[in-house]
PDB file of N, CA and C in Angstrom:
ATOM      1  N   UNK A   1      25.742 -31.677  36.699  1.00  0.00           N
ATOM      2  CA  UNK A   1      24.744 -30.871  36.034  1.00  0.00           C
ATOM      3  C   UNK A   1      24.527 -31.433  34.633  1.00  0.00           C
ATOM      4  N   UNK A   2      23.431 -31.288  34.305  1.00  0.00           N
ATOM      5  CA  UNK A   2      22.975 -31.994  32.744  1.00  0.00           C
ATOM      6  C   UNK A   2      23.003 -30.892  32.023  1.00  0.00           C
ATOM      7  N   UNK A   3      22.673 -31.806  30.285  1.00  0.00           N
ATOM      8  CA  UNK A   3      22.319 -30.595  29.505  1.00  0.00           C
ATOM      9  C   UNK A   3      21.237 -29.608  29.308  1.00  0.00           C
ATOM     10  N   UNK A   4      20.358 -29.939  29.944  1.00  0.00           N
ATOM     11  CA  UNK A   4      19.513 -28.955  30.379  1.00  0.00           C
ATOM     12  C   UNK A   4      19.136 -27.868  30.939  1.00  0.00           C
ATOM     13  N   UNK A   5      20.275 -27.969  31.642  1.00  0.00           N
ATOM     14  CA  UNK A   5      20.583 -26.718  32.150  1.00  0.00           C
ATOM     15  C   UNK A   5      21.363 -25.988  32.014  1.00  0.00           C
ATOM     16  N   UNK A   6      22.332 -26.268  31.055  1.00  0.00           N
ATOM     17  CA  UNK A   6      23.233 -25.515  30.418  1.00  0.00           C
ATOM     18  C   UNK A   6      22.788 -25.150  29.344  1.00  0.00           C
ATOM     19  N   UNK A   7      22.067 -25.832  28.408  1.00  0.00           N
ATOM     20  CA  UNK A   7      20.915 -25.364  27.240  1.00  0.00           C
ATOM     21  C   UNK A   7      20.676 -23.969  27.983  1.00  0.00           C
ATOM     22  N   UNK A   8      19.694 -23.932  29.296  1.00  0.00           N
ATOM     23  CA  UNK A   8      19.013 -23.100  29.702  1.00  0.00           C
ATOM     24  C   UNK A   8      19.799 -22.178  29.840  1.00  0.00           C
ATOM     25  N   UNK A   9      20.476 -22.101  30.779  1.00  0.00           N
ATOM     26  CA  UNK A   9      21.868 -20.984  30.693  1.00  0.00           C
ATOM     27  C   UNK A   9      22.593 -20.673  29.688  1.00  0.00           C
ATOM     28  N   UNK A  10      22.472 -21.120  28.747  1.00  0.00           N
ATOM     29  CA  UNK A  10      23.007 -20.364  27.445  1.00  0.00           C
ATOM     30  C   UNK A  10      21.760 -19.395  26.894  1.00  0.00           C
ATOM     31  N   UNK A  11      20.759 -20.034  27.155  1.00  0.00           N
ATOM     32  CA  UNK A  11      19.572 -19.515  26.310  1.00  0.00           C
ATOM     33  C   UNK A  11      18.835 -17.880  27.126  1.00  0.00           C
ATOM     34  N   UNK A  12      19.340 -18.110  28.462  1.00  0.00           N
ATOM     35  CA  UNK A  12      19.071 -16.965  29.395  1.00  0.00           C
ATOM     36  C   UNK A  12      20.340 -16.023  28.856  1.00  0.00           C
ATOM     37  N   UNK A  13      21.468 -16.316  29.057  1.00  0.00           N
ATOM     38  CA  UNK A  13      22.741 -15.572  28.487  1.00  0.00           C
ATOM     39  C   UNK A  13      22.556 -15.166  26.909  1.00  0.00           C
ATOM     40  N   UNK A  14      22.049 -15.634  26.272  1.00  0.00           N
ATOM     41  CA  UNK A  14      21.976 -15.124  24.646  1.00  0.00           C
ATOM     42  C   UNK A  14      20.901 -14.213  24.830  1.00  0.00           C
ATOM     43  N   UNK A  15      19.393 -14.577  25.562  1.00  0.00           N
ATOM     44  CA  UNK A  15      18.509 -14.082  25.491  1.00  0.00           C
ATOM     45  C   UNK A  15      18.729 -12.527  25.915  1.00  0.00           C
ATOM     46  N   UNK A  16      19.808 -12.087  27.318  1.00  0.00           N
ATOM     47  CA  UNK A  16      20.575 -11.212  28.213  1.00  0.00           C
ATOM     48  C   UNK A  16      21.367 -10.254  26.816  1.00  0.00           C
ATOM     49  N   UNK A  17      22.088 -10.974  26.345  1.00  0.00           N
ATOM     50  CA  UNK A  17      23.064  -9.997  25.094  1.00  0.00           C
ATOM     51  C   UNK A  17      21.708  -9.658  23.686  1.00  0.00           C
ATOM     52  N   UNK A  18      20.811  -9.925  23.746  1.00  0.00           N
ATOM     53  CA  UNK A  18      19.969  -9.572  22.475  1.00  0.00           C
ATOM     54  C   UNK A  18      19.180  -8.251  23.516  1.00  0.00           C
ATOM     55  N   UNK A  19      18.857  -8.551  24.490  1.00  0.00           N
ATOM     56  CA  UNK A  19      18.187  -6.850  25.104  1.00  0.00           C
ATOM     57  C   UNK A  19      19.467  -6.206  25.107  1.00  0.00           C
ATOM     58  N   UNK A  20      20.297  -6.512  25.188  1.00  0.00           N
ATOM     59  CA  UNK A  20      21.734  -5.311  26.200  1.00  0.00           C
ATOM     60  C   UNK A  20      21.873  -4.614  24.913  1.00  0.00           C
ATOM     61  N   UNK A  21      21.876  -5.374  23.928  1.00  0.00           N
ATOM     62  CA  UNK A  21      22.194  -4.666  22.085  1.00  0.00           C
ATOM     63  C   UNK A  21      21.498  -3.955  21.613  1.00  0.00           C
ATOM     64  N   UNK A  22      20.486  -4.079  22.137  1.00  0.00           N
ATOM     65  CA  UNK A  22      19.048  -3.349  21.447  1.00  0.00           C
ATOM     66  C   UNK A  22      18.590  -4.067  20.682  1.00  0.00           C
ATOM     67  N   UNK A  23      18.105  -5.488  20.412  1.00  0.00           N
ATOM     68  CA  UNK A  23      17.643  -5.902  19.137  1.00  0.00           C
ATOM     69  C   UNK A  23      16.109  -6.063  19.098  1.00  0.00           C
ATOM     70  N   UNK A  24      15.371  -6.301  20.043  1.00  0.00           N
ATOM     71  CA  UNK A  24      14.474  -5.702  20.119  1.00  0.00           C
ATOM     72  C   UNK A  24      13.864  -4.245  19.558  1.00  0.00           C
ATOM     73  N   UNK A  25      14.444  -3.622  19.913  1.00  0.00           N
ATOM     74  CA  UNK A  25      14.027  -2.289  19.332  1.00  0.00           C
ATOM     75  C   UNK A  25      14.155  -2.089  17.854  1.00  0.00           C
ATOM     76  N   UNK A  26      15.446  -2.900  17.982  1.00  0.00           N
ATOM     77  CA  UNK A  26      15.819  -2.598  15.967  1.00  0.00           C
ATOM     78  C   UNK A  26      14.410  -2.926  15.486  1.00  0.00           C
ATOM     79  N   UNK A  27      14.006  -4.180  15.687  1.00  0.00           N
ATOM     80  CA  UNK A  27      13.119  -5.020  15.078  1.00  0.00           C
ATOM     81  C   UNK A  27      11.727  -4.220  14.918  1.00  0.00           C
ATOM     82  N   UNK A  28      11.874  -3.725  16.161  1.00  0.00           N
ATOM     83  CA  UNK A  28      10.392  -2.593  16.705  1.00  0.00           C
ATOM     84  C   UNK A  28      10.509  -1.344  15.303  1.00  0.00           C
ATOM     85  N   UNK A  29      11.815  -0.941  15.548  1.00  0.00           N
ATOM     86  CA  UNK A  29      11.982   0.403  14.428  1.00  0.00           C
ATOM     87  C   UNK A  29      11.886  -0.157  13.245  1.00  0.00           C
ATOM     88  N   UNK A  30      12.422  -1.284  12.619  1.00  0.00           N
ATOM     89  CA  UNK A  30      12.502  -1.613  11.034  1.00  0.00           C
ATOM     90  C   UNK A  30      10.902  -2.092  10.945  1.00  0.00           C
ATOM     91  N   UNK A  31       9.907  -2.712  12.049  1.00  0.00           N
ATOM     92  CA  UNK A  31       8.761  -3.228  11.655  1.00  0.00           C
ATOM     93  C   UNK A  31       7.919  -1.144  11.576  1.00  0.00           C
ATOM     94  N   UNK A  32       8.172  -0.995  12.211  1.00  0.00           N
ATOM     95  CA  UNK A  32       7.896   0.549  11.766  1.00  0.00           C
ATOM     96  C   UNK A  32       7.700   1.146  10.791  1.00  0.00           C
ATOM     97  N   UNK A  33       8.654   1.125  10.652  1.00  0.00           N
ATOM     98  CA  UNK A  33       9.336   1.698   9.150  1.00  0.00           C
ATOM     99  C   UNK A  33       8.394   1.016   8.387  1.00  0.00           C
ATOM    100  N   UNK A  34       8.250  -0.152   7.996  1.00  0.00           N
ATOM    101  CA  UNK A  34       7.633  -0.614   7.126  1.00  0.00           C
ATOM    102  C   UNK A  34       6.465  -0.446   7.179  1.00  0.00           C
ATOM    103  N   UNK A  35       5.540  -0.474   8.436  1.00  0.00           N
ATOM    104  CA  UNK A  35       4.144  -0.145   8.417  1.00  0.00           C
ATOM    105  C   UNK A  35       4.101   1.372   7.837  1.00  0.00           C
ATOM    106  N   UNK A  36       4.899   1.915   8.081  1.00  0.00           N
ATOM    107  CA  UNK A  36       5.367   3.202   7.218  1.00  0.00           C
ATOM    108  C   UNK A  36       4.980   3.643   6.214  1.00  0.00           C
ATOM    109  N   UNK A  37       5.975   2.268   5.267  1.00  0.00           N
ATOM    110  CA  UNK A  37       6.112   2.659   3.830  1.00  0.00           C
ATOM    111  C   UNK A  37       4.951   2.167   3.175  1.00  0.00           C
ATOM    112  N   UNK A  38       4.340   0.945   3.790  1.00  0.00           N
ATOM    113  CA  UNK A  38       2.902   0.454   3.456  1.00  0.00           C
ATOM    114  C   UNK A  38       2.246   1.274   3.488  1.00  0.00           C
ATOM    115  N   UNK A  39       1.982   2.418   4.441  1.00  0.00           N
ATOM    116  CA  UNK A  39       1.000   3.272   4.569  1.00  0.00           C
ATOM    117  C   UNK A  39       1.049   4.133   3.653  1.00  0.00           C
ATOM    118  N   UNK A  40       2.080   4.801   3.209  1.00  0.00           N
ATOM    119  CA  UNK A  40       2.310   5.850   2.408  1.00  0.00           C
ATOM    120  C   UNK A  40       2.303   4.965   0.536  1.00  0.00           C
ATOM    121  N   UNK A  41       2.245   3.539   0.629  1.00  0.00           N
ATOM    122  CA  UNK A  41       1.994   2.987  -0.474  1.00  0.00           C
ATOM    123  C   UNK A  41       0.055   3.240  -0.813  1.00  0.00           C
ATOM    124  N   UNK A  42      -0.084   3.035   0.275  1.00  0.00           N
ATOM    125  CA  UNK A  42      -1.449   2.586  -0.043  1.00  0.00           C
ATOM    126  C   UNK A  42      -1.929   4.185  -0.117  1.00  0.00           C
ATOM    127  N   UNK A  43      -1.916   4.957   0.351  1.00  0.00           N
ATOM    128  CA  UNK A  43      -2.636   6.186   0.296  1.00  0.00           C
ATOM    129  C   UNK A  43      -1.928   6.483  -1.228  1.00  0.00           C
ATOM    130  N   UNK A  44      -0.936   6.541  -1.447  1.00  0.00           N
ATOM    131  CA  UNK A  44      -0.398   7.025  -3.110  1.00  0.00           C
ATOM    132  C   UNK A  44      -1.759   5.713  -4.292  1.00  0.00           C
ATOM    133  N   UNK A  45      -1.992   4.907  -3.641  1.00  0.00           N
ATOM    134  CA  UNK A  45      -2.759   3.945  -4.865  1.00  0.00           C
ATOM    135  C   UNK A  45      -3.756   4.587  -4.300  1.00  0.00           C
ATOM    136  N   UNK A  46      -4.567   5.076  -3.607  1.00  0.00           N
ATOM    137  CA  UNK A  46      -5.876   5.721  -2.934  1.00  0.00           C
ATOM    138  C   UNK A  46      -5.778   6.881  -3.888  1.00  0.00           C
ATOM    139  N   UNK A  47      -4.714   7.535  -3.797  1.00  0.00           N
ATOM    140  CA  UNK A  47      -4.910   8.741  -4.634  1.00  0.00           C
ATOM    141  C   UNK A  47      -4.801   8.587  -6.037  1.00  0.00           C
ATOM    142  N   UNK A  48      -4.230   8.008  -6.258  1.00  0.00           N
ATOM    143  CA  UNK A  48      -3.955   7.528  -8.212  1.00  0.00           C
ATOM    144  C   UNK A  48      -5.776   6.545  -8.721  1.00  0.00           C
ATOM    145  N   UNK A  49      -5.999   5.857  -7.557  1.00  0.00           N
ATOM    146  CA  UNK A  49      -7.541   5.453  -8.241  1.00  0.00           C
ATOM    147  C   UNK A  49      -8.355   6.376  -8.087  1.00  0.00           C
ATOM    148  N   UNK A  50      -8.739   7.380  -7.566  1.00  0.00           N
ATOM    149  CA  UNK A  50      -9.472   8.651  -7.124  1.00  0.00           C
ATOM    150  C   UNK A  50      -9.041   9.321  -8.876  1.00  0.00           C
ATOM    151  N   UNK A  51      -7.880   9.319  -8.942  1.00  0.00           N
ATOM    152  CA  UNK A  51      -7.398  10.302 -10.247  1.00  0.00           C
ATOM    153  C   UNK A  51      -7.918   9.550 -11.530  1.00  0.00           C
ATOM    154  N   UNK A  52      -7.764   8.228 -11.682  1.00  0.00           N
ATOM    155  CA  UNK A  52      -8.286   7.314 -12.817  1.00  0.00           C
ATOM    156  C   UNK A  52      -9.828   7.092 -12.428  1.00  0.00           C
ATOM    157  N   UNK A  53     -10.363   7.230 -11.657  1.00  0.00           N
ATOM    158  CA  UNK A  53     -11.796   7.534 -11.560  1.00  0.00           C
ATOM    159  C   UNK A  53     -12.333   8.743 -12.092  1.00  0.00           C
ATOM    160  N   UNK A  54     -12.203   9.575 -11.815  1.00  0.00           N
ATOM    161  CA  UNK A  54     -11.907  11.206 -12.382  1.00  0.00           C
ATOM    162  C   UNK A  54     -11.431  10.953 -13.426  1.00  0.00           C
ATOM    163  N   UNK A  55     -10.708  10.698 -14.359  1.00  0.00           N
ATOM    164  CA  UNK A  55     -10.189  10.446 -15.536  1.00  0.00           C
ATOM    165  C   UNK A  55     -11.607   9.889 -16.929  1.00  0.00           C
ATOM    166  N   UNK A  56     -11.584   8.492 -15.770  1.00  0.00           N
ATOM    167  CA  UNK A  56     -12.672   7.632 -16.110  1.00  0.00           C
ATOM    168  C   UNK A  56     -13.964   8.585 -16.983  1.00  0.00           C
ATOM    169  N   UNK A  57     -14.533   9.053 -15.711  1.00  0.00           N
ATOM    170  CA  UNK A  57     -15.890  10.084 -15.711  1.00  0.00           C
ATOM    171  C   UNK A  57     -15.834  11.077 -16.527  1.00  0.00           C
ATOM    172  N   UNK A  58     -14.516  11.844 -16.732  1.00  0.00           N
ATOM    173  CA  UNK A  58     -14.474  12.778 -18.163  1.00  0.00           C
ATOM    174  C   UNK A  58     -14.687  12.160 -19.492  1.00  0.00           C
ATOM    175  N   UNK A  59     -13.681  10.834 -19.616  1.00  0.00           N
ATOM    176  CA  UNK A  59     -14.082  10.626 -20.772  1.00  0.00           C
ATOM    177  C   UNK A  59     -15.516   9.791 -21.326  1.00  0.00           C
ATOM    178  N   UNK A  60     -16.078   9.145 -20.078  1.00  0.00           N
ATOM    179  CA  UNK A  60     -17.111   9.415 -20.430  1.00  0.00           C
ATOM    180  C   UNK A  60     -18.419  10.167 -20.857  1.00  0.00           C
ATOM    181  N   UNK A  61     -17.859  11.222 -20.569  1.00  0.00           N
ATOM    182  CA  UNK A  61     -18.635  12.118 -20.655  1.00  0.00           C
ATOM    183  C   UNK A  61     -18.392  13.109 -21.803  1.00  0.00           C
ATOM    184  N   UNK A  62     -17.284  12.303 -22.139  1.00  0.00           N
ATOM    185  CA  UNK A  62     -16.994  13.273 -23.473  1.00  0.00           C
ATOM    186  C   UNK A  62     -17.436  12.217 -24.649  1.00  0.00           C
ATOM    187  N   UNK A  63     -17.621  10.959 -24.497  1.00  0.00           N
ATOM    188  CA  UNK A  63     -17.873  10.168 -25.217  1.00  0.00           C
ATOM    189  C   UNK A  63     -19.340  10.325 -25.529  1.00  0.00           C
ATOM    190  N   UNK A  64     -19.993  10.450 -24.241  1.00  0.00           N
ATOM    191  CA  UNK A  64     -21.797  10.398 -24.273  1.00  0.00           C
ATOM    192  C   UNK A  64     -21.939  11.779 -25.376  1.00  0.00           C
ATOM    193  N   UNK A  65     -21.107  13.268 -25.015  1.00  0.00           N
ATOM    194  CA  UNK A  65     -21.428  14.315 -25.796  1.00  0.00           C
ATOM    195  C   UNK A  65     -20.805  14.460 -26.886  1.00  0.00           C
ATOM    196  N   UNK A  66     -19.980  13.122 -27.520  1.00  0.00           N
ATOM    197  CA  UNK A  66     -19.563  13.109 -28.894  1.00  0.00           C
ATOM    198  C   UNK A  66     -20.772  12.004 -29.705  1.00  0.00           C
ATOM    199  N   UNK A  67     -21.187  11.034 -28.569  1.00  0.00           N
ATOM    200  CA  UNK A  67     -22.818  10.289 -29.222  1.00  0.00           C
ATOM    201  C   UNK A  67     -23.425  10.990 -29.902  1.00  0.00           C
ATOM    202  N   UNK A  68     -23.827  12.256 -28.746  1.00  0.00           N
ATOM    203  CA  UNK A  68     -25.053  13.109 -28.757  1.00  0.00           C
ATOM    204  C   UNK A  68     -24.780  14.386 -30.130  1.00  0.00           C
ATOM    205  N   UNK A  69     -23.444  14.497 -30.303  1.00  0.00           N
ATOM    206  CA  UNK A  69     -23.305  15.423 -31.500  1.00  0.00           C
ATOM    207  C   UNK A  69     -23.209  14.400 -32.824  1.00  0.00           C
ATOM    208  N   UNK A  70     -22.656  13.325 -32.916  1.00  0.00           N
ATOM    209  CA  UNK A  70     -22.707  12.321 -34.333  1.00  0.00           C
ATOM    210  C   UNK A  70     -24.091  12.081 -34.229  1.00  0.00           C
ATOM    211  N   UNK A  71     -25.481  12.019 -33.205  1.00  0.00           N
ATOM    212  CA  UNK A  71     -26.514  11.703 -33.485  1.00  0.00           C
ATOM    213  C   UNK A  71     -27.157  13.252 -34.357  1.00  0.00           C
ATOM    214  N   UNK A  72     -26.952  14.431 -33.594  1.00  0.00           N
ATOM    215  CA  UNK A  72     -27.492  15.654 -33.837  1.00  0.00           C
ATOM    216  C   UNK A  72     -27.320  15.822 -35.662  1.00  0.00           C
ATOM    217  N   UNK A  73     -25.578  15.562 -35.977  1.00  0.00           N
ATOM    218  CA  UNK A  73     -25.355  15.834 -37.370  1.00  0.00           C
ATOM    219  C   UNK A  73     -25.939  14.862 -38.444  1.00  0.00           C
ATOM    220  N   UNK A  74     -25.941  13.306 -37.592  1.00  0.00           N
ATOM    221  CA  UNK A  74     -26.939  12.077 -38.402  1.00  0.00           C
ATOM    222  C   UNK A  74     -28.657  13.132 -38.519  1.00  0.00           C
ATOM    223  N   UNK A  75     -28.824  13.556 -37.503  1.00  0.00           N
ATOM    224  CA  UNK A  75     -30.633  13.398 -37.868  1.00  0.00           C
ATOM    225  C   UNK A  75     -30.904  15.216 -38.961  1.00  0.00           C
ATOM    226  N   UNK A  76     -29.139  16.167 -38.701  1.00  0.00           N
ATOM    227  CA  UNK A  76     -29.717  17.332 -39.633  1.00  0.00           C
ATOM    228  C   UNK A  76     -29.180  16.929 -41.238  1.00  0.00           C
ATOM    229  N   UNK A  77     -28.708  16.241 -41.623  1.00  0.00           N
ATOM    230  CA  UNK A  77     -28.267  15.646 -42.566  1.00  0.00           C
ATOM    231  C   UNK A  77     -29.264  14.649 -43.431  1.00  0.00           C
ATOM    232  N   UNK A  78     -29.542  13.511 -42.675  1.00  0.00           N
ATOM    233  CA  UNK A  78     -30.572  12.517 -43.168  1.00  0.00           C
ATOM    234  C   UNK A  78     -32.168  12.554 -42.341  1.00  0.00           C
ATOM    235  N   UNK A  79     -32.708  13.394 -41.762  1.00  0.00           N
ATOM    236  CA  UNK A  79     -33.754  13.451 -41.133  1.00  0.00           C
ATOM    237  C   UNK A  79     -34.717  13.809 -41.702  1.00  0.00           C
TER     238      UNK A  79
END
């Protein structure tokens, strides 16, 4: 018998003890997990740019109605 076929038969026998262990599955559960934690990453940055958008829009808007009052006191002053 050559090495080829003992290659092979080792590689069927290793391949045999990685299902019997579960390693498959580990791999299945830890890739899980992580699509997981990605998910719950990305919805927390979904919600924090939603909040700095909202953030954004107030102070603009407090900026436009602090324009609009330094213009009001410019034109009752010097008008």
């Amino acid at each position: 018998m050559d090495a080829t076929f003992w290659a092979t038969v080792a590689l069927v026998i290793f391949l045999g003890i990685m299902i019997y262990v579960k390693v498959p599955g580990m791999i299945t559960k830890s890739l899980d997990d992580r699509a997981d934690r990605i998910r719950d990453e990305l919805e927390q940055a979904r919600r924090l740019r939603e909040e700095a958008q909202e953030l954004l829009a107030e102070y603009q808007r407090k900026r436009k109605e602090a324009e609009k009052e330094a213009a009001r006191e410019f034109m009752e002053r010097y008008g």
